[in-house]
C-alpha atoms as a PDB file:
ATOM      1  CA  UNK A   1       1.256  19.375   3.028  1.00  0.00           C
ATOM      2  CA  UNK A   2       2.554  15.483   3.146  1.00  0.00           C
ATOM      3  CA  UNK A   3       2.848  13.839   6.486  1.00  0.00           C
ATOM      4  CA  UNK A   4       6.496  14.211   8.083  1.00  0.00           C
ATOM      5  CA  UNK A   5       8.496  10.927   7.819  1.00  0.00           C
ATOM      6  CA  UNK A   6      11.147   9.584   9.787  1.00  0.00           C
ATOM      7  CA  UNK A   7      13.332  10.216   6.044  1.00  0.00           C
ATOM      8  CA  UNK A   8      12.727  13.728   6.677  1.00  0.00           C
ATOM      9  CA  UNK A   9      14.174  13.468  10.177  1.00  0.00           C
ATOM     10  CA  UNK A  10      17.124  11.699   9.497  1.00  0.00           C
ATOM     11  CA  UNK A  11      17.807  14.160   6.352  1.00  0.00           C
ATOM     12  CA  UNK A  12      17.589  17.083   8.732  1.00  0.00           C
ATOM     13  CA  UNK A  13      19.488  15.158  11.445  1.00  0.00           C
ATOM     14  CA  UNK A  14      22.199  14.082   9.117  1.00  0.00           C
ATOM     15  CA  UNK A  15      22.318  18.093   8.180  1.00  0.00           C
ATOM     16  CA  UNK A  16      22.500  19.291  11.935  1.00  0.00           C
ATOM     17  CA  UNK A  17      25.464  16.483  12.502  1.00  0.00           C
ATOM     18  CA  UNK A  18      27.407  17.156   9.320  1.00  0.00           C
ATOM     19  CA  UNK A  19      27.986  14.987   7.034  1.00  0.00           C
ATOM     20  CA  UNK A  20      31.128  13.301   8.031  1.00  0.00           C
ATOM     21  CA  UNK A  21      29.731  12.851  11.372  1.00  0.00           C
ATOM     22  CA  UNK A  22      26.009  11.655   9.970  1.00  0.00           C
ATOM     23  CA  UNK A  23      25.216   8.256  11.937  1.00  0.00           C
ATOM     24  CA  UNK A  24      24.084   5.421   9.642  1.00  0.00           C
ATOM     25  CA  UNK A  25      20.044   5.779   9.782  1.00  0.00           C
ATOM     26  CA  UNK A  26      18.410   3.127   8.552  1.00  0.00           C
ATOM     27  CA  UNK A  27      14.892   2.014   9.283  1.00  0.00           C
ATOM     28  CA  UNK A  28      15.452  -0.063  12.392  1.00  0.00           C
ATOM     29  CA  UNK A  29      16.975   3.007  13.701  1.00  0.00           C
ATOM     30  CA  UNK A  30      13.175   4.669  14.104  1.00  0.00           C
ATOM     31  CA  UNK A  31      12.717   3.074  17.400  1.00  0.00           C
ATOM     32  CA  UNK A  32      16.038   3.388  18.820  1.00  0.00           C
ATOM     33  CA  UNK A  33      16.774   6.210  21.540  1.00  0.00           C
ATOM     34  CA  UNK A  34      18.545   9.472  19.981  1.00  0.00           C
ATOM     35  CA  UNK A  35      21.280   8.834  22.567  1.00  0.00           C
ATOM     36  CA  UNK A  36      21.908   5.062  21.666  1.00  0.00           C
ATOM     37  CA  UNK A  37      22.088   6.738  18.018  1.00  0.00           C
ATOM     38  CA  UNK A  38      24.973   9.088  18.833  1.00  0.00           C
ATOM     39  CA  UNK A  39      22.654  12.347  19.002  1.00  0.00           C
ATOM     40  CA  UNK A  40      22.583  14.379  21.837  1.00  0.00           C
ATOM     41  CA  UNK A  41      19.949  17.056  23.474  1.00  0.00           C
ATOM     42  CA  UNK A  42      22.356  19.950  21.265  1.00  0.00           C
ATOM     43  CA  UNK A  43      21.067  17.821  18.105  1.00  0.00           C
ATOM     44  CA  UNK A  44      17.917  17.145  18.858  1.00  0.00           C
ATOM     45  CA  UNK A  45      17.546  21.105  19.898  1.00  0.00           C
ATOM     46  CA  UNK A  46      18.811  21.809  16.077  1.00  0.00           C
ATOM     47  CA  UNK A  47      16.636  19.476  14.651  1.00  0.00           C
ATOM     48  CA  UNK A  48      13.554  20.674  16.504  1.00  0.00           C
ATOM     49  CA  UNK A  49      14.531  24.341  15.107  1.00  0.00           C
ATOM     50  CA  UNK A  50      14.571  23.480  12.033  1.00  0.00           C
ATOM     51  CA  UNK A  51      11.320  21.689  11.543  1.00  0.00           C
ATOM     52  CA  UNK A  52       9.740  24.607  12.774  1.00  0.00           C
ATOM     53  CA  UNK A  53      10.983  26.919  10.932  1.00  0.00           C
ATOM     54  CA  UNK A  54      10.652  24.794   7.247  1.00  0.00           C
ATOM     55  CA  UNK A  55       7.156  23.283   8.370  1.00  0.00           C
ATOM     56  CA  UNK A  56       5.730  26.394   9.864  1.00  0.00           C
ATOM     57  CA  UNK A  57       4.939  25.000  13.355  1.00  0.00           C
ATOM     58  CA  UNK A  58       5.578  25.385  17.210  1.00  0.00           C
ATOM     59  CA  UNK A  59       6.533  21.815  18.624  1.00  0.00           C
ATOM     60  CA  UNK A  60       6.021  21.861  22.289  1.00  0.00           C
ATOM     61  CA  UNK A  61       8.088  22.226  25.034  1.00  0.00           C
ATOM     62  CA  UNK A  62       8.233  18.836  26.030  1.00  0.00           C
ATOM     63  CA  UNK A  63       9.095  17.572  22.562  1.00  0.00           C
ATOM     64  CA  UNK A  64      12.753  17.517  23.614  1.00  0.00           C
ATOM     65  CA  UNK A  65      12.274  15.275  26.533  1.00  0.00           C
ATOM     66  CA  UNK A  66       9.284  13.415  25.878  1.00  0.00           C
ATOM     67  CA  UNK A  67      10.549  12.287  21.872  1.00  0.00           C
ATOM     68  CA  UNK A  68      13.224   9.731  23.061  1.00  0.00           C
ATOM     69  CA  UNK A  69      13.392   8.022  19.439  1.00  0.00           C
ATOM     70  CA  UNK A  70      12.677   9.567  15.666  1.00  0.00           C
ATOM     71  CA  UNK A  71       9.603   7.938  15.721  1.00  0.00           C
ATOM     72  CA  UNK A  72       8.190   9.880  18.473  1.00  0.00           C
ATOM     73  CA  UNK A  73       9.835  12.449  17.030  1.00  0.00           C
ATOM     74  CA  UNK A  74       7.769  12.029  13.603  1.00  0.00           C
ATOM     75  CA  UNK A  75       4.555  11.528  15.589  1.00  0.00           C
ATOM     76  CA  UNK A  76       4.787  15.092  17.567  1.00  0.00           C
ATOM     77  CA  UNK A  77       5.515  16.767  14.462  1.00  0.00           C
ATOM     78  CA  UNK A  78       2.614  15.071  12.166  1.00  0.00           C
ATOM     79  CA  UNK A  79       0.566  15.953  15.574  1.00  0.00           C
ATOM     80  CA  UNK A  80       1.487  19.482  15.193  1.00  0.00           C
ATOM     81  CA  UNK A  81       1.100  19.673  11.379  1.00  0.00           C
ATOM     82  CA  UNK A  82      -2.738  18.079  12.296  1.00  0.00           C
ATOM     83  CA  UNK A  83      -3.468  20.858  14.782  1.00  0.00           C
ATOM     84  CA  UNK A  84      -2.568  23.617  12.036  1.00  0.00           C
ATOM     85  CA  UNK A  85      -4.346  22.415   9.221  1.00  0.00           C
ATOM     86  CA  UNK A  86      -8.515  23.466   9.351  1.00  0.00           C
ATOM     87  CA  UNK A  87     -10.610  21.157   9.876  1.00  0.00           C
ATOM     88  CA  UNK A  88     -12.063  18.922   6.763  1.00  0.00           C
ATOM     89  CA  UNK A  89     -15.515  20.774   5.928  1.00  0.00           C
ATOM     90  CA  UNK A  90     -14.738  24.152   7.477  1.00  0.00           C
ATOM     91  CA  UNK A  91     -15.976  26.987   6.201  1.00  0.00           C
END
């Protein structure tokens, strides 16, 4: 599977907000704070969800308070996607 983008993210996040209520993602907006980018812990929660669910994986606990901006975000998840996939070589 591809490496998790911050375009993924802010697909799902504009999803989980609705579309009349998606905030205007751009790339600058990868290292700017959820909050300061109108999303709240209820969003974040529903984003979290569903990457887990459509990638297959178990983010951890501390995702939600530790992943203050979509690029921290993308990082745990492509972390997460790393631990699942076997190691190169493995028999």
């Amino acid at each position: 599977m591809s490496a998790f983008t911050t375009e993924d993210l802010f697909r799902i996040m504009r999803e989980c907000a609705g579309e009349e209520e998606a905030v205007d993602l751009s790339s600058a907006a990868a290292e700017q704070e959820f909050a300061l980018l109108g999303y709240d812990s209820l969003a974040l929660m529903e984003a979290i969800s569903r990457v887990e669910r459509g990638y297959g994986i178990t983010l951890p606990e501390e995702t939600l308070g530790e992943a203050l901006t979509p690029a921290a975000f993308v990082t745990a998840v492509n972390a997460a996607l790393a631990d699942r996939m076997p190691a190169a070589g493995a028999a």
